[in-house]
C-alpha atoms as a PDB file:
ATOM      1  CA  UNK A   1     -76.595-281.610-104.184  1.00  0.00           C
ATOM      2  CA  UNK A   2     -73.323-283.147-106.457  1.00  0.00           C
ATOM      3  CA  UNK A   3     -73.187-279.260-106.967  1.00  0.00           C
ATOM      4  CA  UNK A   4     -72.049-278.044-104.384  1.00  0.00           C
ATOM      5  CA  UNK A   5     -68.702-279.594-104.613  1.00  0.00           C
ATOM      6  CA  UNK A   6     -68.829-279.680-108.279  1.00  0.00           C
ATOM      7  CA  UNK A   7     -69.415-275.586-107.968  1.00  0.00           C
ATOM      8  CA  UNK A   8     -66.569-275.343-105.607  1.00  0.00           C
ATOM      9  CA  UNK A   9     -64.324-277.392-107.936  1.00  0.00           C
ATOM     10  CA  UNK A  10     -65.059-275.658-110.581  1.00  0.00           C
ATOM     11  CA  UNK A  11     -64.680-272.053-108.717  1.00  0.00           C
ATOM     12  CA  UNK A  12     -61.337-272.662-107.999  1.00  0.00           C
ATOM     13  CA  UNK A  13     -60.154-274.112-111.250  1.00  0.00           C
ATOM     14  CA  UNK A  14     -61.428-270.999-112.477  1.00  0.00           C
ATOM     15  CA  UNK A  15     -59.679-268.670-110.028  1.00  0.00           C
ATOM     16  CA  UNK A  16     -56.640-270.463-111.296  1.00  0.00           C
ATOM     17  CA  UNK A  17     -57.074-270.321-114.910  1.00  0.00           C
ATOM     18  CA  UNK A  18     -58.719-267.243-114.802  1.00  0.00           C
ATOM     19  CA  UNK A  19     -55.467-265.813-113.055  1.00  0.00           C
ATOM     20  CA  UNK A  20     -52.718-267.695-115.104  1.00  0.00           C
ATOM     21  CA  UNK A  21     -53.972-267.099-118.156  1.00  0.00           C
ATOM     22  CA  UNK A  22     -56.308-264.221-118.780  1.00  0.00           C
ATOM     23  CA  UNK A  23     -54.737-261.805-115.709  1.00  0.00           C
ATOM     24  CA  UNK A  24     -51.377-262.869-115.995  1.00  0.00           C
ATOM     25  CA  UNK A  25     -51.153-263.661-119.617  1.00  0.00           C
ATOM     26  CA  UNK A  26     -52.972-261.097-121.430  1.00  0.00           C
ATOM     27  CA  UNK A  27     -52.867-258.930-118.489  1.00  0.00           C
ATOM     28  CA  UNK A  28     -48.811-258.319-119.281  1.00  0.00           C
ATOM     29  CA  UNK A  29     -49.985-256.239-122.459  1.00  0.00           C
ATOM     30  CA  UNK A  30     -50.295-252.605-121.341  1.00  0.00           C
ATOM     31  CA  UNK A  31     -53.160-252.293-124.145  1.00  0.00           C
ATOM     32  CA  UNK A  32     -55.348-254.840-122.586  1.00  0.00           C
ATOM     33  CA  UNK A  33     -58.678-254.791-120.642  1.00  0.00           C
ATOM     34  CA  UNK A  34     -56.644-257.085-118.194  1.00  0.00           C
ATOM     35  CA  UNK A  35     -53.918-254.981-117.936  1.00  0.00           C
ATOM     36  CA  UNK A  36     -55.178-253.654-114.405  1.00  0.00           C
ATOM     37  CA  UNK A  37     -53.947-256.574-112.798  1.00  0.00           C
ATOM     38  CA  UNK A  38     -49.961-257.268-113.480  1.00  0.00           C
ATOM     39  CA  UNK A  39     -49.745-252.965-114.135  1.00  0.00           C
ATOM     40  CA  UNK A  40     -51.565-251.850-111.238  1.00  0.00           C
ATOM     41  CA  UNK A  41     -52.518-254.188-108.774  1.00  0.00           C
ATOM     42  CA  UNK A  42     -49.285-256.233-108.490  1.00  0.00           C
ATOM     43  CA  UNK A  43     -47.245-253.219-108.892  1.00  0.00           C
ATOM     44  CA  UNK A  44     -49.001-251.747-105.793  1.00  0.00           C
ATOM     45  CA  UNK A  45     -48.618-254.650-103.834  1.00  0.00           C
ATOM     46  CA  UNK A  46     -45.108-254.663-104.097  1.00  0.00           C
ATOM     47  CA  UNK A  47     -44.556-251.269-102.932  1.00  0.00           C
ATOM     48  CA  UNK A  48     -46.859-251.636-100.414  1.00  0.00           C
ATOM     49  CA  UNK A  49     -46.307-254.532 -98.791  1.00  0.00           C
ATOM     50  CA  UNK A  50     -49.647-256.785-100.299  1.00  0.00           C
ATOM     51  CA  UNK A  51     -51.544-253.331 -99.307  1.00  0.00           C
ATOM     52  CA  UNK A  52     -53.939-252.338-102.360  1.00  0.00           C
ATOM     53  CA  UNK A  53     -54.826-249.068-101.848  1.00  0.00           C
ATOM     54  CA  UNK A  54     -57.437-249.022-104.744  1.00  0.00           C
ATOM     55  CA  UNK A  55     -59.602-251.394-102.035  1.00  0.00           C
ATOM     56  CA  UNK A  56     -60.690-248.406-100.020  1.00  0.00           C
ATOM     57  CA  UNK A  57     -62.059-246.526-103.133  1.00  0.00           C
ATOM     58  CA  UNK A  58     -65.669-246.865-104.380  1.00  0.00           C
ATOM     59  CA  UNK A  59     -65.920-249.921-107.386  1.00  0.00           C
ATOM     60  CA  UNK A  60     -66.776-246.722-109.689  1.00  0.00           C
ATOM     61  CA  UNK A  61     -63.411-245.067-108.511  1.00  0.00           C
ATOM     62  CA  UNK A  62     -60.767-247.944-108.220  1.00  0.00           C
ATOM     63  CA  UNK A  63     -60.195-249.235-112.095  1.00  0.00           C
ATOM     64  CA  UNK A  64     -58.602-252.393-110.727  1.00  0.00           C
ATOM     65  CA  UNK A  65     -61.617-253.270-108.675  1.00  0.00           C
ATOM     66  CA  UNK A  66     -64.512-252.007-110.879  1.00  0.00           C
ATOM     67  CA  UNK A  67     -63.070-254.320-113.400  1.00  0.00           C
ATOM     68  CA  UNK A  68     -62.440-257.132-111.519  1.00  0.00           C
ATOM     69  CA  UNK A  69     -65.963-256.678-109.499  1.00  0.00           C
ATOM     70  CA  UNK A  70     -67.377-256.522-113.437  1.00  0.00           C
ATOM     71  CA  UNK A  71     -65.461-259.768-114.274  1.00  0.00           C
ATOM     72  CA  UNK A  72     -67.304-261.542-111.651  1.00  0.00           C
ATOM     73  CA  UNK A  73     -70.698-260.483-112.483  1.00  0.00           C
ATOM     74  CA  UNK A  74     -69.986-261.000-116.285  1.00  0.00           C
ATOM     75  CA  UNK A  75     -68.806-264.668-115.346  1.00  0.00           C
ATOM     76  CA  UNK A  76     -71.895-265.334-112.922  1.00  0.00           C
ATOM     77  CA  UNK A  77     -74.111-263.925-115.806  1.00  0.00           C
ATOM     78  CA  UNK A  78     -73.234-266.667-118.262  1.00  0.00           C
ATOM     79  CA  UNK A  79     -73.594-269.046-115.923  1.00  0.00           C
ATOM     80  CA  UNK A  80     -77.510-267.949-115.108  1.00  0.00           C
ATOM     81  CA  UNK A  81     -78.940-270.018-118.164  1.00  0.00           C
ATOM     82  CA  UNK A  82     -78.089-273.476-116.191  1.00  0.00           C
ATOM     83  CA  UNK A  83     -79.586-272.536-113.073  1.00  0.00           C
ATOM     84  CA  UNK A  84     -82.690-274.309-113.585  1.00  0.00           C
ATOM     85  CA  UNK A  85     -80.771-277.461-114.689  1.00  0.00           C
ATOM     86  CA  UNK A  86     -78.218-277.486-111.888  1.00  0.00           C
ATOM     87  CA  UNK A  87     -79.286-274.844-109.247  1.00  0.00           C
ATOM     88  CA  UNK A  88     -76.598-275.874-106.713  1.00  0.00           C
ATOM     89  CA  UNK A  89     -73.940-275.892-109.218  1.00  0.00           C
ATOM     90  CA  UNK A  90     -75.014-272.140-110.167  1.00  0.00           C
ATOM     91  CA  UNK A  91     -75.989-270.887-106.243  1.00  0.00           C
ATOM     92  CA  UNK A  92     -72.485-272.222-106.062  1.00  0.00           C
ATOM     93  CA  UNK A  93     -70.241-270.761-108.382  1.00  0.00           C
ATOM     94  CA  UNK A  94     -72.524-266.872-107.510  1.00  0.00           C
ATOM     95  CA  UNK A  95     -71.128-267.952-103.750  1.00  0.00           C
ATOM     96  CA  UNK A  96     -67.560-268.797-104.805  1.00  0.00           C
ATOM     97  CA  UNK A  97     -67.690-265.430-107.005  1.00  0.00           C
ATOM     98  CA  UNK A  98     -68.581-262.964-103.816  1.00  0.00           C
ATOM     99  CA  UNK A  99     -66.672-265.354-101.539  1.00  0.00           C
ATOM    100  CA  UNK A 100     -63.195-264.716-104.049  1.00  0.00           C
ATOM    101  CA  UNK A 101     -64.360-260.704-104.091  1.00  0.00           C
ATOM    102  CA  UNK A 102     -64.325-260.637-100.036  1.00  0.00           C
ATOM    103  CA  UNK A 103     -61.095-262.569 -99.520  1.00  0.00           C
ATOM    104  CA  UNK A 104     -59.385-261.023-102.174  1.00  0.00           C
ATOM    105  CA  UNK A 105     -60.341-257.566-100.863  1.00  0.00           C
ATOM    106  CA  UNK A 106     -59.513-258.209 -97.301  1.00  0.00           C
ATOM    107  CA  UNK A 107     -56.285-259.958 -98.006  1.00  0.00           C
ATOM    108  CA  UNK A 108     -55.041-256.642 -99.957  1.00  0.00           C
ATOM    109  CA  UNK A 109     -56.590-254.160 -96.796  1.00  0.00           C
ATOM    110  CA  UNK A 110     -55.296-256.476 -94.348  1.00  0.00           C
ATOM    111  CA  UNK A 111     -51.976-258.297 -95.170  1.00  0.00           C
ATOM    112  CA  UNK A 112     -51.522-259.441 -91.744  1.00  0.00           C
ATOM    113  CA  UNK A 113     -55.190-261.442 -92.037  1.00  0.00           C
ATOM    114  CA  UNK A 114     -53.833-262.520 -95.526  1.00  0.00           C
ATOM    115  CA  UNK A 115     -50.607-264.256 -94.409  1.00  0.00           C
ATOM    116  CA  UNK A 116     -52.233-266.246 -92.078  1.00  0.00           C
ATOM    117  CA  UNK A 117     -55.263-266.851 -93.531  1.00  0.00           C
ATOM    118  CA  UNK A 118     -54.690-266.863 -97.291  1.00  0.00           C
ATOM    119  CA  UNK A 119     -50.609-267.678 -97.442  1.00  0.00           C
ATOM    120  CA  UNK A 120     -50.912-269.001-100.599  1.00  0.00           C
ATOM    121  CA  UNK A 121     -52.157-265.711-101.897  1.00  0.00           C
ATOM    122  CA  UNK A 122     -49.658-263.443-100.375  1.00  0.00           C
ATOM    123  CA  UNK A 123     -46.851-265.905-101.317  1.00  0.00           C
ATOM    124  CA  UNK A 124     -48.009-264.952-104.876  1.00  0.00           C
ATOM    125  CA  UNK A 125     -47.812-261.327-104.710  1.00  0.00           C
ATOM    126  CA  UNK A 126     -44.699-261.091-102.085  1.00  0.00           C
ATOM    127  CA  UNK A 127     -42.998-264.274-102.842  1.00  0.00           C
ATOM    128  CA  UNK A 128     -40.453-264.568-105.208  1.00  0.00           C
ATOM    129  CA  UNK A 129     -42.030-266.016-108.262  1.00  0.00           C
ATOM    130  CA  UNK A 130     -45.469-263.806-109.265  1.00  0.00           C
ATOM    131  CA  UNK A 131     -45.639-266.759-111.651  1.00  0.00           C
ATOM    132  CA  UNK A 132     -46.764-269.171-109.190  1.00  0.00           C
ATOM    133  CA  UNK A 133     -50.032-269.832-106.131  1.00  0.00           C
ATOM    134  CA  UNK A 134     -52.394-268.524-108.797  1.00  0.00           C
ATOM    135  CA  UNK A 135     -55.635-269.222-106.184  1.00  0.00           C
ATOM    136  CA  UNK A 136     -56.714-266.659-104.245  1.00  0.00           C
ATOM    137  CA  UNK A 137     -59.433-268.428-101.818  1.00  0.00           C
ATOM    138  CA  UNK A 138     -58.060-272.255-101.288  1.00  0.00           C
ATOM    139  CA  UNK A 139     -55.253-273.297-102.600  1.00  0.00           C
ATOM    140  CA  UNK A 140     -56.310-276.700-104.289  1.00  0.00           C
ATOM    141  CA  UNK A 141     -55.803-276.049-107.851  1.00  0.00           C
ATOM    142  CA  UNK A 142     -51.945-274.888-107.256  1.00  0.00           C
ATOM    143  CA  UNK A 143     -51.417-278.130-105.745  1.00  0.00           C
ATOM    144  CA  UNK A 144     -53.195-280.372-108.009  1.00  0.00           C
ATOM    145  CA  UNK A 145     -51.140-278.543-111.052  1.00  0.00           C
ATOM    146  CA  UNK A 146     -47.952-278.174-109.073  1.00  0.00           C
ATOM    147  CA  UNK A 147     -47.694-274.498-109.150  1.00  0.00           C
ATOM    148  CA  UNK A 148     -48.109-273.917-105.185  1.00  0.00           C
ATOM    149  CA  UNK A 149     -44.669-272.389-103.498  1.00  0.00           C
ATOM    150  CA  UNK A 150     -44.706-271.264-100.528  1.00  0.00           C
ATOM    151  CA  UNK A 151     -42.982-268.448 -98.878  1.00  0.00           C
ATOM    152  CA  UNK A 152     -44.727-267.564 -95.826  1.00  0.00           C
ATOM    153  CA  UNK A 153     -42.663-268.728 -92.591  1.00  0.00           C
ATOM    154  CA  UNK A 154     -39.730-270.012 -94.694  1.00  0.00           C
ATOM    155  CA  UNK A 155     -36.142-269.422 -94.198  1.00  0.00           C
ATOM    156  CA  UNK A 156     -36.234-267.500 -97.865  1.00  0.00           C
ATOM    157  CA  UNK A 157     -38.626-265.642 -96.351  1.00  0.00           C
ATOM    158  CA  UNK A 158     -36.656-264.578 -93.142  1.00  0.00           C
ATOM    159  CA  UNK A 159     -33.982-263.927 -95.508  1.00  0.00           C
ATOM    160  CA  UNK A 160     -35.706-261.284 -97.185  1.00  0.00           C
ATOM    161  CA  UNK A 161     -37.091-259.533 -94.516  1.00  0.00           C
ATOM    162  CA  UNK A 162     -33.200-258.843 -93.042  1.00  0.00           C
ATOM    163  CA  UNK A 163     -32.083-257.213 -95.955  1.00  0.00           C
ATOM    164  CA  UNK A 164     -35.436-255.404 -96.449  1.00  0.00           C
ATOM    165  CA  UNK A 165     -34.887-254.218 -93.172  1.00  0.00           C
ATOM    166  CA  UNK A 166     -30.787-253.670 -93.876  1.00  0.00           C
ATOM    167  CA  UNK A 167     -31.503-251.410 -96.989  1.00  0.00           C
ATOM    168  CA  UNK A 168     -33.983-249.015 -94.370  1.00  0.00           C
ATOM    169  CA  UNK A 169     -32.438-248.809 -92.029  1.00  0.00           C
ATOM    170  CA  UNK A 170     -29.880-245.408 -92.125  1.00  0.00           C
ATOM    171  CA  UNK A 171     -26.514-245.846 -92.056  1.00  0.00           C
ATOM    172  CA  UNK A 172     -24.893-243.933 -89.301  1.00  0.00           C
ATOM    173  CA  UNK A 173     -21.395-242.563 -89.025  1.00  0.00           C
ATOM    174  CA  UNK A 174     -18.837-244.594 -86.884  1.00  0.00           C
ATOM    175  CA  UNK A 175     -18.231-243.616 -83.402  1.00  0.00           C
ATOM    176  CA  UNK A 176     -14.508-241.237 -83.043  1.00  0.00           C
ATOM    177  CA  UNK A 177     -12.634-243.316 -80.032  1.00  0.00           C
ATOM    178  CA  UNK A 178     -12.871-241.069 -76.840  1.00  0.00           C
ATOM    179  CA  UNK A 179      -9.222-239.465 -76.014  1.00  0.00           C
ATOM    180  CA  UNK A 180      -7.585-239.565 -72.802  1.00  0.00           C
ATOM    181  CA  UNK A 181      -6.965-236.176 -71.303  1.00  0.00           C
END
């Protein structure tokens, strides 16, 4: 039973290392098999307001999903060999691996749901600093290595959102003063 937490543990020190290093870090290189993430993903976050459009689309469609649904399965897969040895630690980390899939899908379809459930996760993609809440499902691992910052609810925050709002909204022509007859 150790596993369970062990498997959870170990999930989310994944989801950050996996993230930091492999999504971010080779992911930068347009050549890459990672390259989906910074080059796609983040870029349609940010003009969409943490909306992912590539989440409606079939796995077979979307090449940001396919490969990150393919990721998962490939990193569950390696893991199969232990499963007689430590079943709970395996039963967990093939839990962690659809639970990451779901919340990281509904956070991008549903940015609303996102900011309140997953903050963390939307501070990363509409937060200042990309470079920084790496964990998409809990945010334990940012905290433990120091690289949690939030955004959500803060005054930076508020900030932003008046001169998003400043820089839509049209500019209108001033008023000519009314003339006595």
């Amino acid at each position: 039973m150790i596993g369970i937490p062990l498997g959870l543990l170990a999930a989310n020190a994944t989801e950050w290392l996996v993230h930091k290093h492999v999504l971010h870090g080779l992911g930068k290189k347009k050549d890459s098999f990672w390259s989906f993430h910074w080059h796609e993903h983040h870029r349609e976050c940010r003009r969409s307001e943490m909306r992912d459009h590539h989440y409606e689309a079939p796995i077979a469609a979307a090449s940001s999903k396919g490969k990150e649904a393919l990721a998962l399965v490939a990193g569950v897969s390696c893991l199969m060999p232990l499963a007689p040895i430590a079943p709970f630690f395996v039963g967990t980390m093939a839990y962690a691996a659809v639970n990451y899939y779901r919340v990281h899908k509904r956070s991008h379809l549903d940015p609303l749901w996102a900011r309140k459930h997953v903050p963390w996760h939307f501070d990363h993609h509409m937060g200042p600093n990309p470079h920084a809440n790496w964990c998409v499902t809990k945010p334990w691992f940012d905290e433990i290595m120091g690289t949690r910052e939030p955004y959500v609810g803060t005054e930076r925050e508020h900030a932003d959102k008046l001169k998003r709002r400043r820089r839509k909204r049209p500019v209108r022509p001033a008023k000519a003063p009314k003339r006595a007859a």
